[in-house]
N, C-alpha and C. Protein backbone atom coordinates (compact mmCIF):
# COMPACT_ATOMS: atom_id res chain seq x y z
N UNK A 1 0.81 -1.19 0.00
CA UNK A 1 0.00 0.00 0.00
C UNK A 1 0.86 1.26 0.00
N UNK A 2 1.54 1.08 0.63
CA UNK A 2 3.11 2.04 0.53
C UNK A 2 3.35 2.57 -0.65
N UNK A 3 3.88 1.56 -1.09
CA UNK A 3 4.63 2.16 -2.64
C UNK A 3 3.91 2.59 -3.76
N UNK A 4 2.24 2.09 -3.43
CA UNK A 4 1.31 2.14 -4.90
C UNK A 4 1.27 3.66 -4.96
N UNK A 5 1.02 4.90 -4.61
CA UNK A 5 0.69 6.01 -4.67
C UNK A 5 2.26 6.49 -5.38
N UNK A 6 3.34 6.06 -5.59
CA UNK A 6 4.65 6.70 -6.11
C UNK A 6 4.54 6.29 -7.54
N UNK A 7 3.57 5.17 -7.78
CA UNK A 7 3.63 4.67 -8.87
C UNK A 7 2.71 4.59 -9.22
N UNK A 8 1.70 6.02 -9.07
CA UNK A 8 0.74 6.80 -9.71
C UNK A 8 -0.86 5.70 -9.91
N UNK A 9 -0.84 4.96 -8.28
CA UNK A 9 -1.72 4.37 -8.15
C UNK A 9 -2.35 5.39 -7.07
N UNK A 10 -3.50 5.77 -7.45
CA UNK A 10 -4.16 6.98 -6.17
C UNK A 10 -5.59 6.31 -5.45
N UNK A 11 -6.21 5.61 -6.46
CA UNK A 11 -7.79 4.85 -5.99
C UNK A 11 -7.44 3.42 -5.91
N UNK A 12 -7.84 2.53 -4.92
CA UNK A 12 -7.02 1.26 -4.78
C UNK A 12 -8.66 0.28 -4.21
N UNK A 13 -9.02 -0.43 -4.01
CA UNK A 13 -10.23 -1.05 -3.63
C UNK A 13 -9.78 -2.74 -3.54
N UNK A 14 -9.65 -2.84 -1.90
CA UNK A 14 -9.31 -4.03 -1.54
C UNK A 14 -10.56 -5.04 -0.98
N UNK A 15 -10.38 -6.53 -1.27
CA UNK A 15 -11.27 -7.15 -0.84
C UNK A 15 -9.93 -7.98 -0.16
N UNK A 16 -10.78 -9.30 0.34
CA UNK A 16 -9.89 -10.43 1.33
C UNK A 16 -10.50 -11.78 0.72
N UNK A 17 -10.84 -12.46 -0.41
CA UNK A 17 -11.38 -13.28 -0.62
C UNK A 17 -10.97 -14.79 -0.31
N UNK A 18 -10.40 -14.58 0.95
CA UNK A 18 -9.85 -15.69 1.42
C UNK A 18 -10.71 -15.92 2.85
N UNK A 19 -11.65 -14.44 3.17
CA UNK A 19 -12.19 -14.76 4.60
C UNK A 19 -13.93 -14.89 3.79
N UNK A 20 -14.44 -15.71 4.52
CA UNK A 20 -15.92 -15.55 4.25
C UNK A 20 -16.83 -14.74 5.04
N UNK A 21 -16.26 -14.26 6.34
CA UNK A 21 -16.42 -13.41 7.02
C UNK A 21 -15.55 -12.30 8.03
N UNK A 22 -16.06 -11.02 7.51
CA UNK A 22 -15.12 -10.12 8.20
C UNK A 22 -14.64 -10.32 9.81
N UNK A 23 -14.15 -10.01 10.34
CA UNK A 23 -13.25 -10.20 11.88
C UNK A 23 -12.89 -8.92 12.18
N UNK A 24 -13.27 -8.30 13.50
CA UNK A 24 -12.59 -7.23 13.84
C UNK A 24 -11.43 -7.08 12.97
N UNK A 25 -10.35 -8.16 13.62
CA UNK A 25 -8.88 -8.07 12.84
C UNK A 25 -8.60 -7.54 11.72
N UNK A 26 -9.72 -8.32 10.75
CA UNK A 26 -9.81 -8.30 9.44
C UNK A 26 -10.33 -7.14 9.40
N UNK A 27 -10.70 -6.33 9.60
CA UNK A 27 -11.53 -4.73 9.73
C UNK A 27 -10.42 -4.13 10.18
N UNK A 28 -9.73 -4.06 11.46
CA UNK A 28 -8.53 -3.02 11.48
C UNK A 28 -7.70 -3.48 10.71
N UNK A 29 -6.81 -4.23 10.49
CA UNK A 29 -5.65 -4.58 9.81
C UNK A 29 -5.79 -4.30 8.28
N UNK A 30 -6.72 -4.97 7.30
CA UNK A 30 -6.71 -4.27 6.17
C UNK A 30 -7.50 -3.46 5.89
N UNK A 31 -8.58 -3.09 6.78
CA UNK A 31 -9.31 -1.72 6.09
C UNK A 31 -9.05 -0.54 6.48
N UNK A 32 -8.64 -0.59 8.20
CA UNK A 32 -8.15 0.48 8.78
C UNK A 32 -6.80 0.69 8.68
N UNK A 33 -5.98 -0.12 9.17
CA UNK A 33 -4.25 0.45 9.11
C UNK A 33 -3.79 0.60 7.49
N UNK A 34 -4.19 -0.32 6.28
CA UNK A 34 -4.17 -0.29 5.14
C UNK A 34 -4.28 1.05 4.45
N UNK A 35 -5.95 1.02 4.99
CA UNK A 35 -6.26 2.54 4.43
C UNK A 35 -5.13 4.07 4.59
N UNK A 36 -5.48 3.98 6.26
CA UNK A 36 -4.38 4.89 6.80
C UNK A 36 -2.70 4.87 6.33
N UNK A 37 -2.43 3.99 5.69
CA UNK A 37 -0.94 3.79 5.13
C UNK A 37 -0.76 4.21 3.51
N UNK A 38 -2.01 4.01 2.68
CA UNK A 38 -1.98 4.25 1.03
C UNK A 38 -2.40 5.67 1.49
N UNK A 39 -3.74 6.06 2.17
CA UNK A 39 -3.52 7.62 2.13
C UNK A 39 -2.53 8.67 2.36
N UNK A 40 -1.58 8.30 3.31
CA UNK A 40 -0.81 8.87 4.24
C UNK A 40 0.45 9.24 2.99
N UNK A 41 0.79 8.00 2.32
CA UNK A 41 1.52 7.59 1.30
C UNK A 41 1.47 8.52 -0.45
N UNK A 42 0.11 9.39 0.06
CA UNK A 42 -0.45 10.12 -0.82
C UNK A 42 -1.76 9.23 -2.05
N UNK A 43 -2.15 8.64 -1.85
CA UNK A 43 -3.36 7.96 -2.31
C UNK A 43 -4.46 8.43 -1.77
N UNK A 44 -5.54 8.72 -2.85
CA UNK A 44 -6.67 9.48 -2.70
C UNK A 44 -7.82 8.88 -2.44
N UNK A 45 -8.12 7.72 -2.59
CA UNK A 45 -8.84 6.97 -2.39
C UNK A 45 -9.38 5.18 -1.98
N UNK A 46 -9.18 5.28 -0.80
CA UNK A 46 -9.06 3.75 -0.35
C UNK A 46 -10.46 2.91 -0.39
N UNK A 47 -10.92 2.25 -0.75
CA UNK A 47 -12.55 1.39 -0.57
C UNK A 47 -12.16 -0.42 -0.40
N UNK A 48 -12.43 -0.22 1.04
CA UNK A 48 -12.76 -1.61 1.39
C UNK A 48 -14.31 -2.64 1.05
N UNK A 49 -13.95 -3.53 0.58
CA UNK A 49 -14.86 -4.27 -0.16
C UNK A 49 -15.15 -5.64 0.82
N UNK A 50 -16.36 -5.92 1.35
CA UNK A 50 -16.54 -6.39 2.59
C UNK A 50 -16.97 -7.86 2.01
N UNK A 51 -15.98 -8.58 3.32
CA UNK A 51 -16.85 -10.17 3.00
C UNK A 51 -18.32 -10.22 2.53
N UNK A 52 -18.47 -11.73 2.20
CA UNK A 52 -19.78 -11.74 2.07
C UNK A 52 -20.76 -11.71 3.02
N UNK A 53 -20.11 -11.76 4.33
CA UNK A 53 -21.46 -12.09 5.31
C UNK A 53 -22.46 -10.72 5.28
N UNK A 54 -21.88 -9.67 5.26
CA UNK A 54 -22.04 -8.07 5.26
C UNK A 54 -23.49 -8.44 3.94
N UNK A 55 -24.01 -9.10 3.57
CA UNK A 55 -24.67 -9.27 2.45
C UNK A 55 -26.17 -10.30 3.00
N UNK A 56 -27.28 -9.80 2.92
CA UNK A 56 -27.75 -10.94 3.36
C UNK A 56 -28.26 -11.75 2.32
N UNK A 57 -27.89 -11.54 0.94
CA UNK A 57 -28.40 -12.58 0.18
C UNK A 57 -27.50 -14.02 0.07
N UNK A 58 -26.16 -13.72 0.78
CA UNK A 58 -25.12 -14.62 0.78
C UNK A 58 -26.00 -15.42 2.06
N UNK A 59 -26.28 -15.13 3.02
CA UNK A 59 -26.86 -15.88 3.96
C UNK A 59 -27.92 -16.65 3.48
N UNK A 60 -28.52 -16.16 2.21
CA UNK A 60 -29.40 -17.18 2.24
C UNK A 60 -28.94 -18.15 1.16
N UNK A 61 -28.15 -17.45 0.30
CA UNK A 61 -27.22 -18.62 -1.03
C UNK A 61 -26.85 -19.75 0.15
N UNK A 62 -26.02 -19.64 1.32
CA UNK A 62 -25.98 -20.60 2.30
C UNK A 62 -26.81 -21.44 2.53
N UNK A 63 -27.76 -21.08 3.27
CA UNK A 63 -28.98 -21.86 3.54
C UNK A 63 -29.60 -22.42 2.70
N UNK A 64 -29.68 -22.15 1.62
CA UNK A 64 -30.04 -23.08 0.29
C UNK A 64 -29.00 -23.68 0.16
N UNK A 65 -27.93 -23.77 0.32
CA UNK A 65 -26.54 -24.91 -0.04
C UNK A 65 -26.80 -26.10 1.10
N UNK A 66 -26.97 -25.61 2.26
CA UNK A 66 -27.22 -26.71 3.34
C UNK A 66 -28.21 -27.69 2.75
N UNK A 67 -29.36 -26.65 2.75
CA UNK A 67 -30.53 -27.40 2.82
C UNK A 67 -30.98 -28.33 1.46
N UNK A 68 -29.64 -28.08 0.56
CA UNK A 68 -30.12 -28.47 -0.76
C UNK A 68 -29.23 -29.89 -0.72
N UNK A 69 -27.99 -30.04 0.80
CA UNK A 69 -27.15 -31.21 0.59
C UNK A 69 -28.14 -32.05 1.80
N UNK A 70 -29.49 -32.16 1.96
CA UNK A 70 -30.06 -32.81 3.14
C UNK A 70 -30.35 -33.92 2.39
């Protein structure tokens, strides 16, 4: 996140598609300290892009996956 703004990266939009659900952690560490480090760095625009749980149609794509392996 550092270096992207020297190399005329200014709008950056991170996801984590490795968590299926956000975590405090996962909320400070890459949305908050992240953010605060590409801006600081001179980047104009940071957008965190939130697990799926943040969604409630994913909750129910779930519940149809369960209920569809009964």
């Amino acid at each position: 996140m550092k270096g992207l703004p020297a190399k005329g990266i200014k709008h950056v939009q991170v996801m984590s598609p490795g968590f299926a659900a956000d975590c405090l952690e996962t909320l400070e560490e890459i949305s908050g300290e992240n953010c605060e480090i590409f801006l600081h760095a001179g980047g104009e625009k940071f957008e965190y892009i939130p697990a799926l749980n943040a969604d409630a149609e994913h909750i129910e794509m779930m519940v149809q996956l369960v209920n569809a392996r009964r």
